[in-house]
Protein backbone atom coordinates (compact mmCIF):
# COMPACT_ATOMS: atom_id res chain seq x y z
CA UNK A 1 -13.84 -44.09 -8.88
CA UNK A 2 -11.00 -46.20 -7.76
CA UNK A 3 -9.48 -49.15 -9.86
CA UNK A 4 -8.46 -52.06 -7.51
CA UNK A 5 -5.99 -54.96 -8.33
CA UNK A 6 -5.64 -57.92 -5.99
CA UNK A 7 -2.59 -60.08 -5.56
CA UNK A 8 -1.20 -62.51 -3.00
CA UNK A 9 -3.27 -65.66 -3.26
CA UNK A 10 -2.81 -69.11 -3.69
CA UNK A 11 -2.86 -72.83 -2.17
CA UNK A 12 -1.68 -73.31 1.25
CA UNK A 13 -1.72 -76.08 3.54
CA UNK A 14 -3.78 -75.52 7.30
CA UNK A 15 -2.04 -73.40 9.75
CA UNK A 16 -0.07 -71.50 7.42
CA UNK A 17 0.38 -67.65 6.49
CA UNK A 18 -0.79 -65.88 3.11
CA UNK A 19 -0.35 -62.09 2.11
CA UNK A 20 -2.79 -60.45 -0.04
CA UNK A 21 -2.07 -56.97 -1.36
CA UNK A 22 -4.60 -54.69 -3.31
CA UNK A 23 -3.31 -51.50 -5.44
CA UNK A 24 -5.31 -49.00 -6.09
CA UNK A 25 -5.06 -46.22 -8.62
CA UNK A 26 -7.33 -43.54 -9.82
CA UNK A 27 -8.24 -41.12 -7.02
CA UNK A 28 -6.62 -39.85 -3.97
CA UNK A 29 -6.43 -43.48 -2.27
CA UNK A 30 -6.69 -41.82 1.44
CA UNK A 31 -10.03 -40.87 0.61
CA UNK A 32 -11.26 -44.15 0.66
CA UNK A 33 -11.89 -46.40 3.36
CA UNK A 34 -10.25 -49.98 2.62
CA UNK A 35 -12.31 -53.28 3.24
CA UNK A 36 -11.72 -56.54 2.23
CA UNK A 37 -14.45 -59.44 1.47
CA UNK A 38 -14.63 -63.26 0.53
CA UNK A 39 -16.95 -65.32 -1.16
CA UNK A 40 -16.83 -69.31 -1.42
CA UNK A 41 -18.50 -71.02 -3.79
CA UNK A 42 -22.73 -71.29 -3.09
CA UNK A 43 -22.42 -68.34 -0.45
CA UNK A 44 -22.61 -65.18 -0.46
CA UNK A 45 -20.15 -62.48 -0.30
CA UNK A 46 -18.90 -62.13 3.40
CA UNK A 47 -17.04 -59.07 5.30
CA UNK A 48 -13.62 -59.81 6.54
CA UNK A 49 -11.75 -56.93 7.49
CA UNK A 50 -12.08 -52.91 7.02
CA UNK A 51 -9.66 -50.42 7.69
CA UNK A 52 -11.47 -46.91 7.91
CA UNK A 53 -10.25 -43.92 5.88
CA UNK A 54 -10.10 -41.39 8.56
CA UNK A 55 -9.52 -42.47 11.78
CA UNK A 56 -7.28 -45.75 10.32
CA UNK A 57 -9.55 -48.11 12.87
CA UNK A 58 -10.06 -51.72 11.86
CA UNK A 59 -13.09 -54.34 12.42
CA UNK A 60 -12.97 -58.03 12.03
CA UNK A 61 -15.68 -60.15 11.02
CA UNK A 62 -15.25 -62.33 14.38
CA UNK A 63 -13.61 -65.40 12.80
CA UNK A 64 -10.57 -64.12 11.48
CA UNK A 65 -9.94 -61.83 14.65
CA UNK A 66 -6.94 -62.25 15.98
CA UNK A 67 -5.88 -64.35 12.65
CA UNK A 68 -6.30 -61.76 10.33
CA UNK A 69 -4.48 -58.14 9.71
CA UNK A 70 -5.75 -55.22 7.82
CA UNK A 71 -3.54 -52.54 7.50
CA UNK A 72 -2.49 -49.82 4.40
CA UNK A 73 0.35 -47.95 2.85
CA UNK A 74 -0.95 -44.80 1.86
CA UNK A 75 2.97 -43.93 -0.06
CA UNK A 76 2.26 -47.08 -2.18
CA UNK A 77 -1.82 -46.97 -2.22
CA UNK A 78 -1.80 -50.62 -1.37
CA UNK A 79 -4.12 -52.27 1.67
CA UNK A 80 -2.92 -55.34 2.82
CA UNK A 81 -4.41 -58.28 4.58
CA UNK A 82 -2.02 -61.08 6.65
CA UNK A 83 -3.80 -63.95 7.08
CA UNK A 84 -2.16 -66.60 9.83
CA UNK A 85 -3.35 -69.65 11.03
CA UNK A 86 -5.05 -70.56 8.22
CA UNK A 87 -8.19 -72.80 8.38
CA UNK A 88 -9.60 -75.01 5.54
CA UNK A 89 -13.10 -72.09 5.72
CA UNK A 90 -10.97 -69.53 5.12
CA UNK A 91 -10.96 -70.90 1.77
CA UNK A 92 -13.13 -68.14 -0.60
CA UNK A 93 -11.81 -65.80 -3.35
CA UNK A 94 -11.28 -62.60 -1.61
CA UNK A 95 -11.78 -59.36 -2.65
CA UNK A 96 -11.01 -55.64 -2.09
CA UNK A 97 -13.22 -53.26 -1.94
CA UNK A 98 -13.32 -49.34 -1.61
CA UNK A 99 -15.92 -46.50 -0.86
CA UNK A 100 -16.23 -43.31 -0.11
CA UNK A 101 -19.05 -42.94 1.58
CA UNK A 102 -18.93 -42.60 5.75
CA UNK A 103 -20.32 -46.17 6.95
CA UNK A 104 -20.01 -45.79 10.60
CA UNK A 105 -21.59 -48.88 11.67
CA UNK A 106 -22.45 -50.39 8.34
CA UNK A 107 -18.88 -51.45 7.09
CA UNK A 108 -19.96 -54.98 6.81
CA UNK A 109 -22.45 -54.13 3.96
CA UNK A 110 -20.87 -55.11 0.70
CA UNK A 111 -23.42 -52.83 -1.20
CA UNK A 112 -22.49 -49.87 0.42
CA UNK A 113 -18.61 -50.65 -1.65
CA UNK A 114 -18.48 -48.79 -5.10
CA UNK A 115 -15.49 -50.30 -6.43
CA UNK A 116 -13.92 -54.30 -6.52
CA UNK A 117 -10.94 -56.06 -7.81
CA UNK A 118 -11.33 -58.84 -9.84
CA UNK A 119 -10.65 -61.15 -7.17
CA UNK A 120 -7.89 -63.70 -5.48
CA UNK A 121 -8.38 -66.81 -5.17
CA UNK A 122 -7.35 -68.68 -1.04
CA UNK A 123 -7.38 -72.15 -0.74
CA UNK A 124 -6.46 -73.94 2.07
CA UNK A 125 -5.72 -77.52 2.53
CA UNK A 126 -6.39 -79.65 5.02
């Protein structure tokens, strides 16, 4: 088990940048491939971005592609996510997520994620 702990959100206005950062602790943090997921009020909880343990590729849920950046710091156990261009639906509160398991195709699936962080909130303005 991993603990995760999300930082980096906040209110920003349409077009602009914001950084979230998640820290894990726990277990060896390379084992575990890195996603990130958001949920807005009403809806449910939606992939965003994965980087894979392994191999280090990344996916994009297709809205956030070429927006969006996924990437990790294995010396400080942190994933990161740049988000640019910011659009009022980006607004959600995102989280991190982590799992060991091999998902191949399925790193969308939020079930297939063992361990969360409590959640940041994004809010953009319009």
């Amino acid at each position: 088990q991993v603990q995760l702990l999300e930082s980096g959100g906040g209110l920003v206005q349409a077009g602009g940048s914001l950084s979230l950062s998640c820290l894990a602790s726990g277990h060896t943090f390379s084992s575990y491939t890195m996603a990130w997921f958001r949920q807005a009020p009403g809806k449910e909880r939606d992939f965003v971005a994965v980087i894979k343990r392994n191999t280090g590729l990344r996916y994009y849920e297709d809205s956030v592609k070429g927006r969006f950046t996924i990437s990790r710091d294995h010396a400080k156990n942190t994933v990161y996510l740049q988000m640019n261009s910011l659009k009022p639906e980006d607004t959600a509160v995102y989280y991190c997520a982590a799992t060991s398991t091999i998902l191949g195709s399925r790193y969308a699936d939020y079930t297939l994620y063992g361990d969360w962080g409590q959640g940041t909130q994004v809010t953009v303005s319009s």
